[in-house]
PDB file of N, CA and C in Angstrom:
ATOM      1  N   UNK A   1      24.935  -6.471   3.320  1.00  0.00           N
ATOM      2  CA  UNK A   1      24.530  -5.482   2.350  1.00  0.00           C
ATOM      3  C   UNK A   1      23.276  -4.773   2.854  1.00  0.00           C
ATOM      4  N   UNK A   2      23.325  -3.354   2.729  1.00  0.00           N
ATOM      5  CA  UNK A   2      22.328  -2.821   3.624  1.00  0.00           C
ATOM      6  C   UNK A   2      21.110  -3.275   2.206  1.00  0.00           C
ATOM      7  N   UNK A   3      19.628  -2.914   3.279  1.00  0.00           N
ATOM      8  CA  UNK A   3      18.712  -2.508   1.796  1.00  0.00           C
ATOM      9  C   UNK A   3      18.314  -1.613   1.782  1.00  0.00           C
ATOM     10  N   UNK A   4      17.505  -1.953   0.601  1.00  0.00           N
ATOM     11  CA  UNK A   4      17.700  -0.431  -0.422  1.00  0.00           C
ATOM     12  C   UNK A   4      16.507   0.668  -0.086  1.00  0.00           C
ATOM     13  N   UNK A   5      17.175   2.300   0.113  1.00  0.00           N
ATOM     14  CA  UNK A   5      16.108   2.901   0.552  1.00  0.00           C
ATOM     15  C   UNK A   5      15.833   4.097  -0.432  1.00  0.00           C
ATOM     16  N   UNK A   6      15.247   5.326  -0.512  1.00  0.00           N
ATOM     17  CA  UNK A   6      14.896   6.128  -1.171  1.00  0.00           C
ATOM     18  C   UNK A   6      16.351   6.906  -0.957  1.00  0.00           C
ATOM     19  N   UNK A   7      16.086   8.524  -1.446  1.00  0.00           N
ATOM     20  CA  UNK A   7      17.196   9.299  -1.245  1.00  0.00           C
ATOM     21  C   UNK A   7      17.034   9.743  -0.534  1.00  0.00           C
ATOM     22  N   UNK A   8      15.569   9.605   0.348  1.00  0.00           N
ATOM     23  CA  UNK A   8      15.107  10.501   1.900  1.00  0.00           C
ATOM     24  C   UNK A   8      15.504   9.606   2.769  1.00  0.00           C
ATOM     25  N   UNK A   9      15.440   8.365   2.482  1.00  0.00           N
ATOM     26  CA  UNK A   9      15.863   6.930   3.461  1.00  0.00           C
ATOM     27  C   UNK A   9      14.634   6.157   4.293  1.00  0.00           C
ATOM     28  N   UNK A  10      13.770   6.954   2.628  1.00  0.00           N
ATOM     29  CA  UNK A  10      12.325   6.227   2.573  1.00  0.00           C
ATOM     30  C   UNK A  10      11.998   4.317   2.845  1.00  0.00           C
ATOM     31  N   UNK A  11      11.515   3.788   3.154  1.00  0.00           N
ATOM     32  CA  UNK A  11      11.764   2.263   2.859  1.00  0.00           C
ATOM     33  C   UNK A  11      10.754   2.042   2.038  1.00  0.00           C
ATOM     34  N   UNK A  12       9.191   3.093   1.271  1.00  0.00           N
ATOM     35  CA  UNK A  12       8.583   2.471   0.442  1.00  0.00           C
ATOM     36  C   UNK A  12       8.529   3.636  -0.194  1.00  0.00           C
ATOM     37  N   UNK A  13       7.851   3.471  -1.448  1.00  0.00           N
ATOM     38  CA  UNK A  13       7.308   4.222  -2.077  1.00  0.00           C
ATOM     39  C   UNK A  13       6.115   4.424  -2.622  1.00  0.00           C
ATOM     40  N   UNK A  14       5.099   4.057  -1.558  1.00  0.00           N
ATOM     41  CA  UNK A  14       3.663   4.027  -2.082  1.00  0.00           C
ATOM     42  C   UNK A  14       3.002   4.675  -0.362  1.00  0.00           C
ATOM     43  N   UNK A  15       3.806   5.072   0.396  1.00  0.00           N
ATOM     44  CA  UNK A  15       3.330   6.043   1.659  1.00  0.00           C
ATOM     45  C   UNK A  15       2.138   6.737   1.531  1.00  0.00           C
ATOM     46  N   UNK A  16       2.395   7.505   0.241  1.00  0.00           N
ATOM     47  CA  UNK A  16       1.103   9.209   0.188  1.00  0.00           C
ATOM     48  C   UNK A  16      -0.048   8.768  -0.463  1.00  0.00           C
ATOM     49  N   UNK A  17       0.133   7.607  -1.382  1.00  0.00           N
ATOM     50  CA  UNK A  17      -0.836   6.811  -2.329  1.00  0.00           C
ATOM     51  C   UNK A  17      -1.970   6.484  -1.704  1.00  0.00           C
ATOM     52  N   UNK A  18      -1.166   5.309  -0.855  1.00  0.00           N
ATOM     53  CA  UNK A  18      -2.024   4.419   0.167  1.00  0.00           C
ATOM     54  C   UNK A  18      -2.639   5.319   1.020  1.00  0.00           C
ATOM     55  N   UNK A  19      -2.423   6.679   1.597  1.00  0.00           N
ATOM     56  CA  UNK A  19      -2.944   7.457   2.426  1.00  0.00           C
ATOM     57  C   UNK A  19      -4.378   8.063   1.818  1.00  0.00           C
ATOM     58  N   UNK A  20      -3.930   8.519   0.336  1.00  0.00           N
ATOM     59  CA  UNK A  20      -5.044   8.665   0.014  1.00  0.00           C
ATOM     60  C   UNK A  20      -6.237   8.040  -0.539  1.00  0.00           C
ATOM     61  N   UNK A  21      -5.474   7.000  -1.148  1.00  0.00           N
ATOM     62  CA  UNK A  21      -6.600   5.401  -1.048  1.00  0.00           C
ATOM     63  C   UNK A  21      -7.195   5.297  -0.696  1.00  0.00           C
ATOM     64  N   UNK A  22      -6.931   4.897   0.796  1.00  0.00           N
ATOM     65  CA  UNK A  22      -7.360   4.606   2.194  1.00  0.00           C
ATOM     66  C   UNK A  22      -8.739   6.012   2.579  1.00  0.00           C
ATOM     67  N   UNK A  23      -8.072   7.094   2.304  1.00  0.00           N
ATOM     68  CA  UNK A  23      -9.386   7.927   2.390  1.00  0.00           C
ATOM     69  C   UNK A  23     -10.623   7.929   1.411  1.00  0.00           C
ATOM     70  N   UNK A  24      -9.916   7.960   1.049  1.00  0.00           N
ATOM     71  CA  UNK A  24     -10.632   7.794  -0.406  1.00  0.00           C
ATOM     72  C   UNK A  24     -12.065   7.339  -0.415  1.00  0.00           C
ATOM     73  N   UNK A  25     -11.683   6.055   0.222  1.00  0.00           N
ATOM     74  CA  UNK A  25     -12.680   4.938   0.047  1.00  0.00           C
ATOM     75  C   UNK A  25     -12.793   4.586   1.639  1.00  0.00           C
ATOM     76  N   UNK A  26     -12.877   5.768   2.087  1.00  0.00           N
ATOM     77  CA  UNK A  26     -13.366   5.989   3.870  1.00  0.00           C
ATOM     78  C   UNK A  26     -13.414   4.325   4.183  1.00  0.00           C
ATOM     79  N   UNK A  27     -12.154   4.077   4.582  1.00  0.00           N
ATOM     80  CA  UNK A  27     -11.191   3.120   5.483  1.00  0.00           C
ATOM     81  C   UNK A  27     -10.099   3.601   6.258  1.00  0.00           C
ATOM     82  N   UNK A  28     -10.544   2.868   7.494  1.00  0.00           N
ATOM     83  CA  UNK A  28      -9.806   3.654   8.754  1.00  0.00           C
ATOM     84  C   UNK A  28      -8.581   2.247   8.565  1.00  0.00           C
ATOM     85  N   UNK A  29      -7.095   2.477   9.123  1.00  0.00           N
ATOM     86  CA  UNK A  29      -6.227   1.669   9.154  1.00  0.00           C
ATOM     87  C   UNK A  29      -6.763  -0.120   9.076  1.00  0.00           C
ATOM     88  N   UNK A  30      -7.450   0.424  10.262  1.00  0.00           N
ATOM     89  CA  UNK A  30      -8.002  -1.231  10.746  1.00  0.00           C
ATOM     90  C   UNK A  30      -9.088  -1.411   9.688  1.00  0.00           C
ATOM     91  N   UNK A  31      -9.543  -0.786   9.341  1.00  0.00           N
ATOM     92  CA  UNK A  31     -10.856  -1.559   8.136  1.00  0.00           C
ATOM     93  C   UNK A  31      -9.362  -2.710   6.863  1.00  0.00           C
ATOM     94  N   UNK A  32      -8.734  -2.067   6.844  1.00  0.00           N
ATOM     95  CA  UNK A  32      -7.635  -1.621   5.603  1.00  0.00           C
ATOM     96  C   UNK A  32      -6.707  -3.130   6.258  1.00  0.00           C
ATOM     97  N   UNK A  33      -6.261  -3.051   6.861  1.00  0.00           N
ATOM     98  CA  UNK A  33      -6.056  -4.384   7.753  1.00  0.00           C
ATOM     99  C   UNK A  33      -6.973  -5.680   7.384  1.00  0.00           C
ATOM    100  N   UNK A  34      -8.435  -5.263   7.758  1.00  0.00           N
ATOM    101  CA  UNK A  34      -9.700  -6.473   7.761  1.00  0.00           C
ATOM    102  C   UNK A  34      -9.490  -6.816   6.326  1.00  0.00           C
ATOM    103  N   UNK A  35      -8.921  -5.947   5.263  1.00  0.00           N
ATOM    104  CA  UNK A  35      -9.894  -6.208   4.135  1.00  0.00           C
ATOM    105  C   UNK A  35      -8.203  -7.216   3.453  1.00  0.00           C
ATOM    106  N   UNK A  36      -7.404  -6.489   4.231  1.00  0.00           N
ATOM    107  CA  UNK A  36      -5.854  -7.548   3.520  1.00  0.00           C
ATOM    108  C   UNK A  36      -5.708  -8.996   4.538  1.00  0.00           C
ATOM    109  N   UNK A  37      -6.268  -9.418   5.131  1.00  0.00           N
ATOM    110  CA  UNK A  37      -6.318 -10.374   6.152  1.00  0.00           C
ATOM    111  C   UNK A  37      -7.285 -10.888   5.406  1.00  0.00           C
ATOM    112  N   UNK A  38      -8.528 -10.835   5.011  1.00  0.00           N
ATOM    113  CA  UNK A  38      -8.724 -11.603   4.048  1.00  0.00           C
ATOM    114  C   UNK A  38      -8.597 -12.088   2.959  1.00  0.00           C
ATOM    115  N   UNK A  39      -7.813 -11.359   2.073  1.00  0.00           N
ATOM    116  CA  UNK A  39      -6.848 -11.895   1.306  1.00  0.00           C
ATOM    117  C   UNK A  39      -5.844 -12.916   1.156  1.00  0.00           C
ATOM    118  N   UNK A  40      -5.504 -13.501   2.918  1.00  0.00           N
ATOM    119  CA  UNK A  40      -4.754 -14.049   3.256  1.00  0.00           C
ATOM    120  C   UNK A  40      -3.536 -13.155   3.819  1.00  0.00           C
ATOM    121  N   UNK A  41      -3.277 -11.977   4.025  1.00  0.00           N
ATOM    122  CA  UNK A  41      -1.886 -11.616   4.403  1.00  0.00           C
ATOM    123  C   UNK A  41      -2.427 -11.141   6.110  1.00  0.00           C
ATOM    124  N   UNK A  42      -1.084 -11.282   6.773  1.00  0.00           N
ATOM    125  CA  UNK A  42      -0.839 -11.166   8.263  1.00  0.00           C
ATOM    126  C   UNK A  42      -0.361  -9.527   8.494  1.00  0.00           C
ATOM    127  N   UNK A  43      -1.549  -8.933   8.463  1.00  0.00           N
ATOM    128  CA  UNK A  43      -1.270  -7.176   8.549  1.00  0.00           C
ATOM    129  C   UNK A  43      -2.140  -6.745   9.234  1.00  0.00           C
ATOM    130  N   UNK A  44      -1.932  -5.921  10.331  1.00  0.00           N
ATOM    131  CA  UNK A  44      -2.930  -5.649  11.048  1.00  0.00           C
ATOM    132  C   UNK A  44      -2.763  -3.933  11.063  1.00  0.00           C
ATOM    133  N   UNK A  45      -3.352  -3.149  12.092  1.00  0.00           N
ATOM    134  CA  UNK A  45      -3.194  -1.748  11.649  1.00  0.00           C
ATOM    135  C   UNK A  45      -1.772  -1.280  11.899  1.00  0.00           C
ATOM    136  N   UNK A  46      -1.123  -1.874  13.254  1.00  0.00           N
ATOM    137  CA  UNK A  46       0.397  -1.392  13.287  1.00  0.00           C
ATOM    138  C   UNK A  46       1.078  -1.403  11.805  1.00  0.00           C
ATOM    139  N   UNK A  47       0.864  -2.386  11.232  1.00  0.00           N
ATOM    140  CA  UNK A  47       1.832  -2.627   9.938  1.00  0.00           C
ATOM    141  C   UNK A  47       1.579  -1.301   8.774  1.00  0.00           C
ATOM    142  N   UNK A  48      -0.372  -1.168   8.668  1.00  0.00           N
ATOM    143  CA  UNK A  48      -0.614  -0.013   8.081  1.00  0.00           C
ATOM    144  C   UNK A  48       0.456   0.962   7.916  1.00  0.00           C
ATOM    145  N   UNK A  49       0.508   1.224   9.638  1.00  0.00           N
ATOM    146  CA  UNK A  49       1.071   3.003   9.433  1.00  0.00           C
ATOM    147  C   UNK A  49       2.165   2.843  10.037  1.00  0.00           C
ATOM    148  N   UNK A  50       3.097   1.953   9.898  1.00  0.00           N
ATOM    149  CA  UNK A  50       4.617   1.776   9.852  1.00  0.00           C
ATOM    150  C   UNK A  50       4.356   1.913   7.767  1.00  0.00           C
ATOM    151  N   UNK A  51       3.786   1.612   7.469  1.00  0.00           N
ATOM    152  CA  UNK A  51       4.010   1.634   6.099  1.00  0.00           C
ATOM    153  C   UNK A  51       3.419   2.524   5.429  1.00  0.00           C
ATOM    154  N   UNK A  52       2.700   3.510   6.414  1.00  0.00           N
ATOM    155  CA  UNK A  52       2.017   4.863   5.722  1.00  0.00           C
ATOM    156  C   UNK A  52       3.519   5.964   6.363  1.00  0.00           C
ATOM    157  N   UNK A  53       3.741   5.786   7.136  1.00  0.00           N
ATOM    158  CA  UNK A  53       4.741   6.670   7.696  1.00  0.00           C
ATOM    159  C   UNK A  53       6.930   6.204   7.160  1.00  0.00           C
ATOM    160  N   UNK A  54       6.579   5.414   6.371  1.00  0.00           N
ATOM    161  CA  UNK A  54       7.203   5.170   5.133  1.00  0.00           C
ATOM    162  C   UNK A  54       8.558   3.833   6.235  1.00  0.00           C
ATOM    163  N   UNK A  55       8.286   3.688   7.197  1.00  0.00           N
ATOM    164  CA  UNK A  55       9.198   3.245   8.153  1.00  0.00           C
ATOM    165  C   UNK A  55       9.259   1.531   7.801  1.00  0.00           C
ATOM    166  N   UNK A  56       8.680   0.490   6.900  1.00  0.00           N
ATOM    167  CA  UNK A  56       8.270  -0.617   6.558  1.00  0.00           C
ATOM    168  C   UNK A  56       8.011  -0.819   4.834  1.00  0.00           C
ATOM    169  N   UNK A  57       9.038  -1.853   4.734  1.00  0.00           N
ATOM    170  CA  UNK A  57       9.144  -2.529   3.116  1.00  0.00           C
ATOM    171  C   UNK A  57       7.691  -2.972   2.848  1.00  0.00           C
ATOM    172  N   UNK A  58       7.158  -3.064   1.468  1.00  0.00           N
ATOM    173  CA  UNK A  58       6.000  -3.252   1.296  1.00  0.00           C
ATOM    174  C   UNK A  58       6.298  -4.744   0.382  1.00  0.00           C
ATOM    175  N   UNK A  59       6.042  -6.019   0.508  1.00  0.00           N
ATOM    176  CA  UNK A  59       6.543  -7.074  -0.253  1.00  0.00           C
ATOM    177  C   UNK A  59       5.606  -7.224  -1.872  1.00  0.00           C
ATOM    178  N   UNK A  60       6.021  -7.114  -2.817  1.00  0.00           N
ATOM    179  CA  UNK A  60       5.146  -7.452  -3.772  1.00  0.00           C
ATOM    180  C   UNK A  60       3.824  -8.427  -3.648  1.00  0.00           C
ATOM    181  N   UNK A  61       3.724  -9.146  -3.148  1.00  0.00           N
ATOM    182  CA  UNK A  61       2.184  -9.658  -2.501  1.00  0.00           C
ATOM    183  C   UNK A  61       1.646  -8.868  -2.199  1.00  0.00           C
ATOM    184  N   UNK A  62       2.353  -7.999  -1.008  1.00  0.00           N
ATOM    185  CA  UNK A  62       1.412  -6.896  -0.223  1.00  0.00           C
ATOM    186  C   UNK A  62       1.047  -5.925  -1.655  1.00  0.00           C
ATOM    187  N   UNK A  63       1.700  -5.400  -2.330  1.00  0.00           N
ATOM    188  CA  UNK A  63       1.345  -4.361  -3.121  1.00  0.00           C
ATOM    189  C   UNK A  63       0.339  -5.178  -4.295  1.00  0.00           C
ATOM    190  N   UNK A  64       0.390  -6.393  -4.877  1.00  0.00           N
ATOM    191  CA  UNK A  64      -0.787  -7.074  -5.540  1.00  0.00           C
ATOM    192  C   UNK A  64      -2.131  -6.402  -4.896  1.00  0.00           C
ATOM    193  N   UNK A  65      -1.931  -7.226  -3.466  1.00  0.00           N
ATOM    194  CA  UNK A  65      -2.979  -7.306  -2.745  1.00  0.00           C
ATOM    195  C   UNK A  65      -4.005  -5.650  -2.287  1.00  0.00           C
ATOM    196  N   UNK A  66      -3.053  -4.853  -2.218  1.00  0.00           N
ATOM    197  CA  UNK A  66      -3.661  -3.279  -1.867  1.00  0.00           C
ATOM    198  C   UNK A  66      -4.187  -2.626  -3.281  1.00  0.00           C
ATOM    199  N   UNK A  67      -3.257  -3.258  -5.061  1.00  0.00           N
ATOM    200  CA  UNK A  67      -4.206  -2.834  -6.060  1.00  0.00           C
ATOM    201  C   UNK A  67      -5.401  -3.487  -6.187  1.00  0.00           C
ATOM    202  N   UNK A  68      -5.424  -4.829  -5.572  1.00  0.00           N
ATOM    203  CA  UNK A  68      -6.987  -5.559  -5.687  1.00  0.00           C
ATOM    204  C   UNK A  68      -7.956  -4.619  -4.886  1.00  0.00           C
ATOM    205  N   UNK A  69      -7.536  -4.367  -3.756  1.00  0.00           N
ATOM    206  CA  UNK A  69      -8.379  -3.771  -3.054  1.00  0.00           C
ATOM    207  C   UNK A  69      -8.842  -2.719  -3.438  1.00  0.00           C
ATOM    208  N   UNK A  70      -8.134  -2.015  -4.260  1.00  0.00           N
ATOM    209  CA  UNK A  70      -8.121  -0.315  -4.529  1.00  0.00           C
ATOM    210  C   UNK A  70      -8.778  -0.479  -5.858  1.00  0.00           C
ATOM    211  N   UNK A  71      -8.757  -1.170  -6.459  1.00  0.00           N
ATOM    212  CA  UNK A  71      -8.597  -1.385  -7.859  1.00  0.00           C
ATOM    213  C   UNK A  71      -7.953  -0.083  -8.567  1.00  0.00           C
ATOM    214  N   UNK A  72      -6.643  -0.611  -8.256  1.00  0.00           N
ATOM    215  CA  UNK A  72      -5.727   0.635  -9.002  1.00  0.00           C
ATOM    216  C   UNK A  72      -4.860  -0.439 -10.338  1.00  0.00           C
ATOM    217  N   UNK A  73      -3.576   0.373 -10.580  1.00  0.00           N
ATOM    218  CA  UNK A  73      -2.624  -0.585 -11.111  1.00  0.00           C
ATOM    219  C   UNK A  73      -1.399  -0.223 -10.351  1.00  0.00           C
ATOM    220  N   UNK A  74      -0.422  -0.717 -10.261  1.00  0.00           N
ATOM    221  CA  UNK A  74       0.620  -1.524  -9.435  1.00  0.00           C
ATOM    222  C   UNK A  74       1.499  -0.129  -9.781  1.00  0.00           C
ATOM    223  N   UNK A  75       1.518   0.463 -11.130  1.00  0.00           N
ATOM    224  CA  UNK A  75       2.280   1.602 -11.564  1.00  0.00           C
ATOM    225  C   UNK A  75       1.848   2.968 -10.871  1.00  0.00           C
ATOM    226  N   UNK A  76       0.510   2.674 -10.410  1.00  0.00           N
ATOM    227  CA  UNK A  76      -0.041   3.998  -9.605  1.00  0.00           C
ATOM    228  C   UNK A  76       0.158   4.109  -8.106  1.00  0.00           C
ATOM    229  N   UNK A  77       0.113   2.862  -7.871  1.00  0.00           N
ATOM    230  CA  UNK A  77       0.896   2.930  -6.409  1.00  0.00           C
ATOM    231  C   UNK A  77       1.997   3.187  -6.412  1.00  0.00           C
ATOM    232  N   UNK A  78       3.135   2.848  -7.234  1.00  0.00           N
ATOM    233  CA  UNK A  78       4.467   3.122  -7.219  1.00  0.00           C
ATOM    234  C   UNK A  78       4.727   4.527  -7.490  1.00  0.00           C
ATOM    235  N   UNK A  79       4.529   4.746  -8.557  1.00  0.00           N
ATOM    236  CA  UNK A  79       4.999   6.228  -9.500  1.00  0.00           C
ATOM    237  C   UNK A  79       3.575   7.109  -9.302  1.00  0.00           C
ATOM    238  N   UNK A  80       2.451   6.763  -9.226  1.00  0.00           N
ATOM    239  CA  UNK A  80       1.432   7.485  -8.944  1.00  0.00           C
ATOM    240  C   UNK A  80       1.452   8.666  -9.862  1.00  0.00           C
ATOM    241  N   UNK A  81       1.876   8.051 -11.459  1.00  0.00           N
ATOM    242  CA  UNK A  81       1.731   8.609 -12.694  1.00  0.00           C
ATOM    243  C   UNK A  81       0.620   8.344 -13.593  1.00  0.00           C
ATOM    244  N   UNK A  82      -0.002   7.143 -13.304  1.00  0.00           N
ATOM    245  CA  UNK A  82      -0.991   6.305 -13.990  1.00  0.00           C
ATOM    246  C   UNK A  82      -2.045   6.954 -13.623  1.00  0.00           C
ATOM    247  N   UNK A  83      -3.490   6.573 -13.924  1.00  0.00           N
ATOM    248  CA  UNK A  83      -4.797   6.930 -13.482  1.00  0.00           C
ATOM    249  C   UNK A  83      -5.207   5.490 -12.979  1.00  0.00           C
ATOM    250  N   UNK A  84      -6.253   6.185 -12.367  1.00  0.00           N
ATOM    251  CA  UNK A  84      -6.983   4.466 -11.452  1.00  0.00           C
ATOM    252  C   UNK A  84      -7.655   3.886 -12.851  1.00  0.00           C
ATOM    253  N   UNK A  85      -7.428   2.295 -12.470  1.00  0.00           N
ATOM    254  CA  UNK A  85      -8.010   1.716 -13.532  1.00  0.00           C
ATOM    255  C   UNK A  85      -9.116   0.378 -12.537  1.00  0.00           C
ATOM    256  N   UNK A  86      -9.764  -0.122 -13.398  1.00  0.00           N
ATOM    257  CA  UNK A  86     -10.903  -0.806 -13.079  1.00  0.00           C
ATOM    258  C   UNK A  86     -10.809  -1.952 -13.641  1.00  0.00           C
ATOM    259  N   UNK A  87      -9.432  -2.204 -13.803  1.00  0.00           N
ATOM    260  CA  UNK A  87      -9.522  -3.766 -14.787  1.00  0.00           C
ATOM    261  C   UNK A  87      -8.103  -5.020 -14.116  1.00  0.00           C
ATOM    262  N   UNK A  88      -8.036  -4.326 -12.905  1.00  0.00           N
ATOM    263  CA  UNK A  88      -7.209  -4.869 -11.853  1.00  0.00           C
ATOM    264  C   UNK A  88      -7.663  -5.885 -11.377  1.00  0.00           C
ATOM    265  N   UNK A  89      -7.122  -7.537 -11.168  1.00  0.00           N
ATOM    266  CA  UNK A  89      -8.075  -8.573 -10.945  1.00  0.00           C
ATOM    267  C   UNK A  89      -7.176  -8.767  -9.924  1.00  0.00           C
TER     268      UNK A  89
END
C-alpha cells in the first residue's frame, strides 16, 4: 500500500510553516537540528530540508517536538489557520 501523499505528491504538510519558523526566530537548519537533538530526536540538517523541501514524512514526535520549540500549536503547523500560541508545553 503506497503512503499517503498530498495532491501535489507532497509527503508533509508543514514545509512553508517550518520555513518560516525557522526564520522567524533566526535559526539556520543546523541550529534547528541542535535544538531537536536535544529533545532527544536523531535529526540533523539533511533531515531539515528534505522536510522543508516537502521530500520527508514528519512523525508526530517530530511535529510535538518543532511546536515545543516554536511554541506554536500542532494545528498551526498543519493547517497554518491558527495563530501562534504561548501555552504549548
Amino acid at each position: 500500500m503506497p503512503k499517503p501523499r498530498s495532491n501535489t505528491g507532497d509527503k508533509n504538510l508543514i514545509a512553508e510553516r517550518l520555513i518560516e519558523l525557522r526564520r522567524k526566530h533566526h535559526l539556520s537548519q543546523r541550529d534547528l537540528a541542535s535544538k531537536l537533538q536535544l529533545l532527544g530526536l536523531d535529526m540533523d540538517k539533511n533531515v531539515i530540508t528534505r522536510i522543508e523541501t516537502k521530500k520527508r514524512y514528519v512523525t508526530d514526535i517530530e511535529l510535538q517536538a518543532l511546536a515545543k520549540i516554536f511554541k506554536v500549536s500542532y494545528d498551526y503547523l498543519i493547517d497554518g489557520k491558527t495563530d501562534e500560541t504561548d501555552n504549548v508545553k
